[in-house]
N, C-alpha and C. Protein backbone atom coordinates (compact mmCIF):
# COMPACT_ATOMS: atom_id res chain seq x y z
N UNK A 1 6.65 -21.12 -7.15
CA UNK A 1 7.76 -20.63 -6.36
C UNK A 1 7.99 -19.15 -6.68
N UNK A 2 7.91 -18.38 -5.64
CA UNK A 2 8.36 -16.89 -5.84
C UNK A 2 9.58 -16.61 -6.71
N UNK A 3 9.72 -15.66 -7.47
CA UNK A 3 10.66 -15.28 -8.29
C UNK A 3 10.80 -14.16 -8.90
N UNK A 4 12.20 -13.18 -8.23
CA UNK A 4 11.89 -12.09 -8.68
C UNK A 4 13.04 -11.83 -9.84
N UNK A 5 12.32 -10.49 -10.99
CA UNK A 5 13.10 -10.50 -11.79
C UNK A 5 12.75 -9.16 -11.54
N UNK A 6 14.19 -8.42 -11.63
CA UNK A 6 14.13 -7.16 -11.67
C UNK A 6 15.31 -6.36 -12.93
N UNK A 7 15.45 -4.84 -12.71
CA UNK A 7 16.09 -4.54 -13.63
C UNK A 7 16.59 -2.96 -13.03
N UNK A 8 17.50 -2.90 -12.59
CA UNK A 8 18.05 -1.77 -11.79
C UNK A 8 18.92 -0.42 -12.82
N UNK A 9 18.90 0.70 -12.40
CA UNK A 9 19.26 1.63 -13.51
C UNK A 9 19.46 2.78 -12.13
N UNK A 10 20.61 4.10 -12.34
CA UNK A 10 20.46 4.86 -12.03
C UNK A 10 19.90 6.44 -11.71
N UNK A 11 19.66 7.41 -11.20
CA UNK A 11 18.59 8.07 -11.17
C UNK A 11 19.59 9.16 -10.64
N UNK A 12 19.50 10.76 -11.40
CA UNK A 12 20.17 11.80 -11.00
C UNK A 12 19.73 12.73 -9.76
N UNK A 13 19.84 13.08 -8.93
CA UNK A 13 19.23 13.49 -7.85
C UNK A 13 18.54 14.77 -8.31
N UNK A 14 18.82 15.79 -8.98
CA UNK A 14 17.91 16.50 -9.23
C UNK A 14 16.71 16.20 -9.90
N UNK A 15 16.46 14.95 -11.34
CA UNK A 15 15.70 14.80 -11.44
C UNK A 15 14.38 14.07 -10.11
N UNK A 16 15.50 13.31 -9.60
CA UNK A 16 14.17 12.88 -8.88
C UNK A 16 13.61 13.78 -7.90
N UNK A 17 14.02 14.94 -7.29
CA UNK A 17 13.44 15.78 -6.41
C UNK A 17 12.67 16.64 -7.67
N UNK A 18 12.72 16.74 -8.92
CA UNK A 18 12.11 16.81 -9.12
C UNK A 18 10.45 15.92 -9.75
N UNK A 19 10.83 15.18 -9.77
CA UNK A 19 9.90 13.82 -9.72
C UNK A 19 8.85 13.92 -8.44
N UNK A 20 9.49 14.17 -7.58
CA UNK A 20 8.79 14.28 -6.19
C UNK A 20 7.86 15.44 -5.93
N UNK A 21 8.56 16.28 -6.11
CA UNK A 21 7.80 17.83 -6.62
C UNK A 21 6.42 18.01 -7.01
N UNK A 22 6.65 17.43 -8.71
CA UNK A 22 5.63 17.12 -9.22
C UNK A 22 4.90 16.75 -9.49
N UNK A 23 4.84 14.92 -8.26
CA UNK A 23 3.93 14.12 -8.21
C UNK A 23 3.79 14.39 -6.60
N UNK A 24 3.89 15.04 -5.81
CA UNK A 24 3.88 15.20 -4.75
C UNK A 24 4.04 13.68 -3.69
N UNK A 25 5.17 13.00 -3.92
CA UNK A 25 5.20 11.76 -3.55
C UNK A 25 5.79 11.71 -2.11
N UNK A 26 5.83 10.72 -1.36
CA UNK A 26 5.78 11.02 0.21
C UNK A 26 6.78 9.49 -0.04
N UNK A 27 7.89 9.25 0.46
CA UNK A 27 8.65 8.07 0.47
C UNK A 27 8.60 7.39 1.86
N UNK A 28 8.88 6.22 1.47
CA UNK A 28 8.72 5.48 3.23
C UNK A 28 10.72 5.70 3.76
N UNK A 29 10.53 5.22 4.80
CA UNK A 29 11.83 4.91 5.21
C UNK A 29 12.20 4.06 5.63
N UNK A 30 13.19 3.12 5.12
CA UNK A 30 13.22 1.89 5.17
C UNK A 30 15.00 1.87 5.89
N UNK A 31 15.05 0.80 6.59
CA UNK A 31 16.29 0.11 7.29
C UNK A 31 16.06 -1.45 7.18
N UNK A 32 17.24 -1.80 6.78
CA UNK A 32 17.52 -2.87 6.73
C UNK A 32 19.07 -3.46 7.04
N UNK A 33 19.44 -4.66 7.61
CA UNK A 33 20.78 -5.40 7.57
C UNK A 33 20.44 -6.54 6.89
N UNK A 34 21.96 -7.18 6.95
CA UNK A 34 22.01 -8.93 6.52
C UNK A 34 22.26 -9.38 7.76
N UNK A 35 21.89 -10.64 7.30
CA UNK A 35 22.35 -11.75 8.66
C UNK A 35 22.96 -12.85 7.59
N UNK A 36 23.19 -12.61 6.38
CA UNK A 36 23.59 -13.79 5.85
C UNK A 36 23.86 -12.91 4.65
N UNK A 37 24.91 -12.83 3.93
CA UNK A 37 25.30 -12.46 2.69
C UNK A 37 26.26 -13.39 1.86
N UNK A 38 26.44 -14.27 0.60
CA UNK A 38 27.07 -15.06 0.04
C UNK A 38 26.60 -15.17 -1.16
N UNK A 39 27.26 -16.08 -1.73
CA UNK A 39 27.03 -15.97 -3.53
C UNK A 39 25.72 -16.80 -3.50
N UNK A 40 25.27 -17.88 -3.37
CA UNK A 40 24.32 -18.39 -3.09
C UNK A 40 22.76 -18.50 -2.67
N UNK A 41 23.07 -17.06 -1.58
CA UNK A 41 21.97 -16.56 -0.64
C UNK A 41 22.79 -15.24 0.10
N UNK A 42 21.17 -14.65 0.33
CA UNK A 42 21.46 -13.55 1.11
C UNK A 42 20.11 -13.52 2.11
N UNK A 43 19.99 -13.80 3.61
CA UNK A 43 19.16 -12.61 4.27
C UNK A 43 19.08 -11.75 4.98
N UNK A 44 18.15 -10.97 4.81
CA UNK A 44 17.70 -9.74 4.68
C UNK A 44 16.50 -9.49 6.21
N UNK A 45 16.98 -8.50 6.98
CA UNK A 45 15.86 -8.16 7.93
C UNK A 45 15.49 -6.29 7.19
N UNK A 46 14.52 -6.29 7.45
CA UNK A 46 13.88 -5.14 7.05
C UNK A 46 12.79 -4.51 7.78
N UNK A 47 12.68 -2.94 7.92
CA UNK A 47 12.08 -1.96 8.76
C UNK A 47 11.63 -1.19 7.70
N UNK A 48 10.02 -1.20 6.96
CA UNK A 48 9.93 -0.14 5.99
C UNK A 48 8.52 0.27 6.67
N UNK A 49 8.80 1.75 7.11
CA UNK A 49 7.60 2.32 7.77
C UNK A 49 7.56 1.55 9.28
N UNK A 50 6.06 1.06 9.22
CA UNK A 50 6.00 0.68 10.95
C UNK A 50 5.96 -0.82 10.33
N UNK A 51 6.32 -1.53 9.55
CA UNK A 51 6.34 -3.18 9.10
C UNK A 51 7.59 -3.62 9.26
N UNK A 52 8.19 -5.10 9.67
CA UNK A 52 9.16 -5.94 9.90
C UNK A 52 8.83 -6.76 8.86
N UNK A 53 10.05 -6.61 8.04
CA UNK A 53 10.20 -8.10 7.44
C UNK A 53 11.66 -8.95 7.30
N UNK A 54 11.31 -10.31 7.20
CA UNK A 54 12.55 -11.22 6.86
C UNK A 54 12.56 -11.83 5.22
N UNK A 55 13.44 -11.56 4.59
CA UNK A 55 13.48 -11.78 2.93
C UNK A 55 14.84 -12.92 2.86
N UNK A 56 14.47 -13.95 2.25
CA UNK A 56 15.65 -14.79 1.83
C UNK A 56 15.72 -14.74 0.02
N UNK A 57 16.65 -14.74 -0.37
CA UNK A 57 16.94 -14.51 -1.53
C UNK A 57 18.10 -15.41 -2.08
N UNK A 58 17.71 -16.18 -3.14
CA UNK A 58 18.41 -17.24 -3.81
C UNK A 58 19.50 -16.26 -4.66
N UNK A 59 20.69 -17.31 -5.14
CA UNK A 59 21.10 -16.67 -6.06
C UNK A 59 21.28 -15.91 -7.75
N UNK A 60 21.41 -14.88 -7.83
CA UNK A 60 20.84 -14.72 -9.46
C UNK A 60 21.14 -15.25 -10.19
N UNK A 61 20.79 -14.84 -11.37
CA UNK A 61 20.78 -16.19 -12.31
C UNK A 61 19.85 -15.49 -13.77
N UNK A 62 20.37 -14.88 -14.48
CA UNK A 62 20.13 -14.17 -15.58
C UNK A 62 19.12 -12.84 -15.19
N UNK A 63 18.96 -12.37 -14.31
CA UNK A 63 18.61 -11.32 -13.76
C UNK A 63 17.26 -11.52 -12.72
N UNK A 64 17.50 -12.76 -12.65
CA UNK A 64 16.17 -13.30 -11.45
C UNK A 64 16.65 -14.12 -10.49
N UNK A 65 16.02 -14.11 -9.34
CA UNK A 65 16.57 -15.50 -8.46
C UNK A 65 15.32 -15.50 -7.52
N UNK A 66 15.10 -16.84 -6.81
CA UNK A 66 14.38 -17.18 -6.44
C UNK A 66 14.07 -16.24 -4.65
N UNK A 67 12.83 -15.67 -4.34
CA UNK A 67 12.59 -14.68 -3.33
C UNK A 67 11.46 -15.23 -2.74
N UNK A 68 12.05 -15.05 -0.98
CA UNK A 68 10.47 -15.53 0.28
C UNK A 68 10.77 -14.56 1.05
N UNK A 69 9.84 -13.74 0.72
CA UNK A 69 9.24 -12.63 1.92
C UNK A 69 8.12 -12.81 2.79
N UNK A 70 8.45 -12.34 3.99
CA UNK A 70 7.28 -12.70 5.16
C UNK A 70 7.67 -11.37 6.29
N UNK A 71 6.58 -11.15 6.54
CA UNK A 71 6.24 -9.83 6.99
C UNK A 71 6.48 -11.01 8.85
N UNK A 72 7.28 -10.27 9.80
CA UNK A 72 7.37 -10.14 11.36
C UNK A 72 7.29 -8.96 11.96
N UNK A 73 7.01 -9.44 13.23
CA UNK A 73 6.76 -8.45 14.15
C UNK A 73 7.43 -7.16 14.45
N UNK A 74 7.05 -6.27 14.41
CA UNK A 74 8.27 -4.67 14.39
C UNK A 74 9.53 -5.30 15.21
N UNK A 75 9.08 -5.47 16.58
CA UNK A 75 9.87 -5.68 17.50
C UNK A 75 10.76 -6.23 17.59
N UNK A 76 10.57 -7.64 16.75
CA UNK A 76 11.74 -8.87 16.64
C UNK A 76 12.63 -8.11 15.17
N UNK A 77 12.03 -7.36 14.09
CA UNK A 77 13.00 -7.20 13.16
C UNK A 77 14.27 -6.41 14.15
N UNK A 78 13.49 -5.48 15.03
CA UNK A 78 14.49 -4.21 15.16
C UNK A 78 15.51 -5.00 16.21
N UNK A 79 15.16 -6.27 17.22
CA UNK A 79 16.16 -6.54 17.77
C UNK A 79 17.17 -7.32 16.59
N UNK A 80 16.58 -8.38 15.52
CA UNK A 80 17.66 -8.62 14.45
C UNK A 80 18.50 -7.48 13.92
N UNK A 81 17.61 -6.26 13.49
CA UNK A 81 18.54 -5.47 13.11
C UNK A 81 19.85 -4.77 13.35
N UNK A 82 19.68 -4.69 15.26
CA UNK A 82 20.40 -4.25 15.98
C UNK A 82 21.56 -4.85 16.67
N UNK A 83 20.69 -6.07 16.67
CA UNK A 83 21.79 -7.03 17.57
C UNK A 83 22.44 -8.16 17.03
N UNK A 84 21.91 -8.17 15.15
CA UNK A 84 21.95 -9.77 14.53
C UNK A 84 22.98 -9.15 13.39
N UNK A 85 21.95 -8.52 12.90
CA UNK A 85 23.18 -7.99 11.38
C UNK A 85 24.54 -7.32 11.07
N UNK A 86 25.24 -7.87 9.96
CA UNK A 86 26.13 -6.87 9.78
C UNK A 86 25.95 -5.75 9.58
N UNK A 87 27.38 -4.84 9.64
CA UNK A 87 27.15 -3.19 9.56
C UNK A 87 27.99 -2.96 8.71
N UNK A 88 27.30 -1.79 7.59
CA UNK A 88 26.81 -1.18 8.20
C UNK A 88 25.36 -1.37 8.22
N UNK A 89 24.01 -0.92 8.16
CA UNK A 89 23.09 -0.80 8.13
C UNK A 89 22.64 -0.25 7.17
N UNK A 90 21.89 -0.41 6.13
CA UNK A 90 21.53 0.08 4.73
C UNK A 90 20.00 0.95 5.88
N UNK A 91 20.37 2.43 5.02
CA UNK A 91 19.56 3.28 5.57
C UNK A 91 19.07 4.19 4.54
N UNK A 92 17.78 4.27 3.72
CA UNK A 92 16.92 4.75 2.38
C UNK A 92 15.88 5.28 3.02
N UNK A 93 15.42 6.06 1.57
CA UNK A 93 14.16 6.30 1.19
C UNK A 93 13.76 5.81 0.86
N UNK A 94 12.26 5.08 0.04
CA UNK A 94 11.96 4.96 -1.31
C UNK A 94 10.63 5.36 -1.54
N UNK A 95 10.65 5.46 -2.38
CA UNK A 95 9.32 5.94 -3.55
C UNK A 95 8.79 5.31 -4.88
N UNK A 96 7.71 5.24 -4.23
CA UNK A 96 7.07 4.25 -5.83
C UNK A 96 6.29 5.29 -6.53
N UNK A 97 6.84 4.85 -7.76
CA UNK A 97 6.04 6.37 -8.51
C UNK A 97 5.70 5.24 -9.92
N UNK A 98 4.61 5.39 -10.07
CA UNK A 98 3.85 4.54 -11.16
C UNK A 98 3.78 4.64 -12.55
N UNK A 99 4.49 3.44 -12.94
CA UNK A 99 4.76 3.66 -14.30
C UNK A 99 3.62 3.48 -15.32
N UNK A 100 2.63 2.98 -15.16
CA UNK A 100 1.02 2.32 -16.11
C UNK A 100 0.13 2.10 -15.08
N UNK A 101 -1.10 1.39 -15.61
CA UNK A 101 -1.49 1.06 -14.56
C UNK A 101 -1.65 -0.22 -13.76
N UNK A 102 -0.11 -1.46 -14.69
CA UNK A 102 -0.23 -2.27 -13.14
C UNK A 102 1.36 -2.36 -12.88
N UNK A 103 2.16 -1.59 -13.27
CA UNK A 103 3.47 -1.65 -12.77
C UNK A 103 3.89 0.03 -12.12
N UNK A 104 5.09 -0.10 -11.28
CA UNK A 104 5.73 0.96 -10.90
C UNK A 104 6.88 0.68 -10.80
N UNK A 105 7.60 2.34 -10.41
CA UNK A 105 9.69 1.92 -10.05
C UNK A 105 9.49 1.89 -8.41
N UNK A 106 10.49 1.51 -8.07
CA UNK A 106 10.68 1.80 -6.54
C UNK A 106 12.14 2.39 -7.00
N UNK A 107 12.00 3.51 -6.14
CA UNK A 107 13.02 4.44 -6.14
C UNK A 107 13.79 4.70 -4.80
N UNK A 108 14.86 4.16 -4.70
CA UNK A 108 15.56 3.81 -3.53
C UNK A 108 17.07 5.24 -3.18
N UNK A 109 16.42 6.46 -2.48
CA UNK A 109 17.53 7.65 -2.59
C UNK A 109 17.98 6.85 -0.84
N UNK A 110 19.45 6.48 -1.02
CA UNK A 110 20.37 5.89 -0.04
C UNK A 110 20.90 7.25 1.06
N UNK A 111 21.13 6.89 2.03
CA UNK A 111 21.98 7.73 3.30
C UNK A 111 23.28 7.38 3.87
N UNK A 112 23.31 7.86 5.05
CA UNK A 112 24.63 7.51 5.86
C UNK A 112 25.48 7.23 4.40
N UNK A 113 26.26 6.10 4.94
CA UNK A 113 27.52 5.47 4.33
C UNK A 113 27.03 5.40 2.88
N UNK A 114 25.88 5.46 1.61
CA UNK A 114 25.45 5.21 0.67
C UNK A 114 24.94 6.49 0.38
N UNK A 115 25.32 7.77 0.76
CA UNK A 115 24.65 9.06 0.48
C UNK A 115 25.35 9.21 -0.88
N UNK A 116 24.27 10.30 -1.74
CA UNK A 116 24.43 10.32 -3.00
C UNK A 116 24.11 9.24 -3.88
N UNK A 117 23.47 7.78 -3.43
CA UNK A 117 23.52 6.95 -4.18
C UNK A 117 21.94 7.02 -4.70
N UNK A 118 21.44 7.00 -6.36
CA UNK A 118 19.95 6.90 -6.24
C UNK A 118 19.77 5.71 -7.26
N UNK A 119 18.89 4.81 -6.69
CA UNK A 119 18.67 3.74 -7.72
C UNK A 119 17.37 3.13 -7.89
N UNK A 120 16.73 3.36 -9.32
CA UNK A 120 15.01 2.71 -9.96
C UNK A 120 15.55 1.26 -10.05
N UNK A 121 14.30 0.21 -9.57
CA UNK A 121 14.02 -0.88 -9.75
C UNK A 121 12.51 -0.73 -10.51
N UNK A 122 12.60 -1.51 -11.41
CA UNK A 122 11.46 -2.14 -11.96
C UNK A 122 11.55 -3.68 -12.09
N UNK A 123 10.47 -3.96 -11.26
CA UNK A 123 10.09 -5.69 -11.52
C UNK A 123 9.44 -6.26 -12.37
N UNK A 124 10.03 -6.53 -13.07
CA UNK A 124 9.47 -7.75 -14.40
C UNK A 124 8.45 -8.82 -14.47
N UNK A 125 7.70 -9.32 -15.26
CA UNK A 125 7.10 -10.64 -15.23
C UNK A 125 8.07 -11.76 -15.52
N UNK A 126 8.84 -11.17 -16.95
CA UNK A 126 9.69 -11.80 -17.47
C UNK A 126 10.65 -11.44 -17.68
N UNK A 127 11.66 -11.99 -17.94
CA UNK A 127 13.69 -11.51 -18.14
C UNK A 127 13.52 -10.41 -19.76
N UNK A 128 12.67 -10.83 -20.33
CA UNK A 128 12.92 -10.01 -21.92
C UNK A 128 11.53 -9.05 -21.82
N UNK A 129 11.20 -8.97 -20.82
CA UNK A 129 10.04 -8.25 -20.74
C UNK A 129 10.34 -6.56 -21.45
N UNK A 130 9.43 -5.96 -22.40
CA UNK A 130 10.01 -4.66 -23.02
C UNK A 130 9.59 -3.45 -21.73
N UNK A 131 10.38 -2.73 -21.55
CA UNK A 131 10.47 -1.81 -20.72
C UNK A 131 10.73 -0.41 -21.39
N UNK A 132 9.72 0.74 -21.14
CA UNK A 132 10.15 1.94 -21.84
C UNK A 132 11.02 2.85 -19.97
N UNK A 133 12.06 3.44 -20.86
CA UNK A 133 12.12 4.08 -19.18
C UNK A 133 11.71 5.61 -19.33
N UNK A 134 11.61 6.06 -18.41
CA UNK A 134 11.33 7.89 -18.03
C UNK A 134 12.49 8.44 -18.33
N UNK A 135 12.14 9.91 -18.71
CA UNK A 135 13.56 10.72 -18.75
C UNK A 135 14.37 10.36 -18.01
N UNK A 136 13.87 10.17 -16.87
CA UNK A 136 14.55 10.29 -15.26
C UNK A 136 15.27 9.20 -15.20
N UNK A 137 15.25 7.94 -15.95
CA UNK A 137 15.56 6.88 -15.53
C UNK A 137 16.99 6.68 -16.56
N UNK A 138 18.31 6.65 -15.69
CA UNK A 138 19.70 6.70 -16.35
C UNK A 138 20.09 5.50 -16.59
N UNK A 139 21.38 5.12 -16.54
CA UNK A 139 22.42 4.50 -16.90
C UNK A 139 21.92 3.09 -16.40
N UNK A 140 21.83 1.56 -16.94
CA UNK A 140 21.26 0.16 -16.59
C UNK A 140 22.81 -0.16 -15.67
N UNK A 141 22.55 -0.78 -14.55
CA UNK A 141 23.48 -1.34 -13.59
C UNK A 141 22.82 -2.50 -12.99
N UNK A 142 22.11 -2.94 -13.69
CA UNK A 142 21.37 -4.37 -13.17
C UNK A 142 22.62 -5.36 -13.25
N UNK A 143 23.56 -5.68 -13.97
CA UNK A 143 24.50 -6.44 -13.70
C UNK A 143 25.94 -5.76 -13.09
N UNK A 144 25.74 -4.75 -12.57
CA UNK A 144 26.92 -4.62 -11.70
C UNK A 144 27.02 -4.76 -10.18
N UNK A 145 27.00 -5.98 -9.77
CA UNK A 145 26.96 -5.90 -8.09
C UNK A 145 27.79 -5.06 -7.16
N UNK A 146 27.96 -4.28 -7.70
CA UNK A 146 28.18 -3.18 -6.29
C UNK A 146 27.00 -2.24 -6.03
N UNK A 147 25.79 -2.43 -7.37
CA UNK A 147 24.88 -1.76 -6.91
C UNK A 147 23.78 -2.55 -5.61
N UNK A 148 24.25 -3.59 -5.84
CA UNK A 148 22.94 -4.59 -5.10
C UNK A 148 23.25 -4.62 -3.70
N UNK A 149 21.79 -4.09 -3.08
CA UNK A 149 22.30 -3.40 -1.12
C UNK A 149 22.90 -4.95 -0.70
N UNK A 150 22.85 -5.75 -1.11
CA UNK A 150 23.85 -6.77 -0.11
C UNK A 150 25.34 -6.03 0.00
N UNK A 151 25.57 -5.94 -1.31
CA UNK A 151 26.97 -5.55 -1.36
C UNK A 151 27.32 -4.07 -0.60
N UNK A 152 26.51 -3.32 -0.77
CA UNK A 152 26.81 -1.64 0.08
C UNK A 152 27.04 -2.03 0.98
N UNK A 153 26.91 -3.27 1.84
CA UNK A 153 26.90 -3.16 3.24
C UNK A 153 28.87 -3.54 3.76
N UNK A 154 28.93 -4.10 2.28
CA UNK A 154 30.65 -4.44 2.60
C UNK A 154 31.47 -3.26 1.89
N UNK A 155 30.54 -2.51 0.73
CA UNK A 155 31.68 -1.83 -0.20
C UNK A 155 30.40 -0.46 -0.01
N UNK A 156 30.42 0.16 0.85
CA UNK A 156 29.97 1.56 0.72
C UNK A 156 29.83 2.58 -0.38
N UNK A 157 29.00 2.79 -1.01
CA UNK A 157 29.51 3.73 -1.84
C UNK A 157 29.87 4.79 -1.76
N UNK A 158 30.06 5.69 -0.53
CA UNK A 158 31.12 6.32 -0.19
C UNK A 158 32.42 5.98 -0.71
N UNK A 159 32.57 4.85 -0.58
CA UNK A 159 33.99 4.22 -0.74
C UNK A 159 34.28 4.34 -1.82
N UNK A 160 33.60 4.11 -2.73
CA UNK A 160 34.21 4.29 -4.46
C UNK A 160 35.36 4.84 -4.81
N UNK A 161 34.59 6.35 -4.18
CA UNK A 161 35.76 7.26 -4.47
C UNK A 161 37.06 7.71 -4.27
């Protein structure tokens, strides 16, 4: 059974433009809504580059929960996106910039309603898995759900402030 374990941390915007700079990294652009957000489950339609996908996601559960991704047709994500999901619409960058040679971060710099927001994921094998981070890589917010895009879509981070 699929299962993802991840580990989320924040990222200062100058470092990562400079990150980008110097690895000359090219980010996709990704859109996504929910059609389902709750403690339980969340899904997820997604637009990264010219690919559609639909992601269901169990609930967490010591920093993992159970994940089914399946890649659909451009066409059908963008009418879910448009005509199915709540708003607002989670609207990113991201960038994978490689940490060894079989892991990387995905680096998620947010827009619209989530501007200013920058956040590294690294995916785990395991929950205690040892992780060194990069200069670049700040403050751990893996257990604060206002970072997790389900939630931006109800609590903006605009809004914080």
């Amino acid at each position: 059974m699929p299962v993802e374990i991840e580990r989320k941390f924040l990222v200062n915007k100058n470092d990562l433009r400079d990150i980008i700079k110097r690895m000359r990294l090219k980010g996709t652009e990704q859109l996504q809504g929910y059609l389902c957000i709750n403690e339980q489950r969340t899904i997820r339609i997604r637009v990264a580059g010219e690919e559609g996908f639909v992601t269901i996601k169990g609930k967490v559960e010591s920093q993992s929960r159970k994940e089914f991704e399946y890649e659909i047709p451009m066409q059908d994500a963008l009418i879910l996106l448009h005509a199915s999901c709540l708003r607002p619409l989670i609207r990113k960058t991201r960038y994978r910039i490689h940490y060894d040679e079989n892991n990387f971060w995905e680096v998620d710099e947010f827009h619209d309603e989530n501007e200013g927001l920058i956040i590294a994921e690294m995916e785990l094998v395991y929950p205690t898995q040892f992780l060194i981070k990069p200069y670049w890589v700040g403050e751990e917010v893996t257990d604060d759900e206002r970072y997790y895009n389900a939630r931006l879509v109800s609590y903006p981070y605009k809004s914080w402030k």
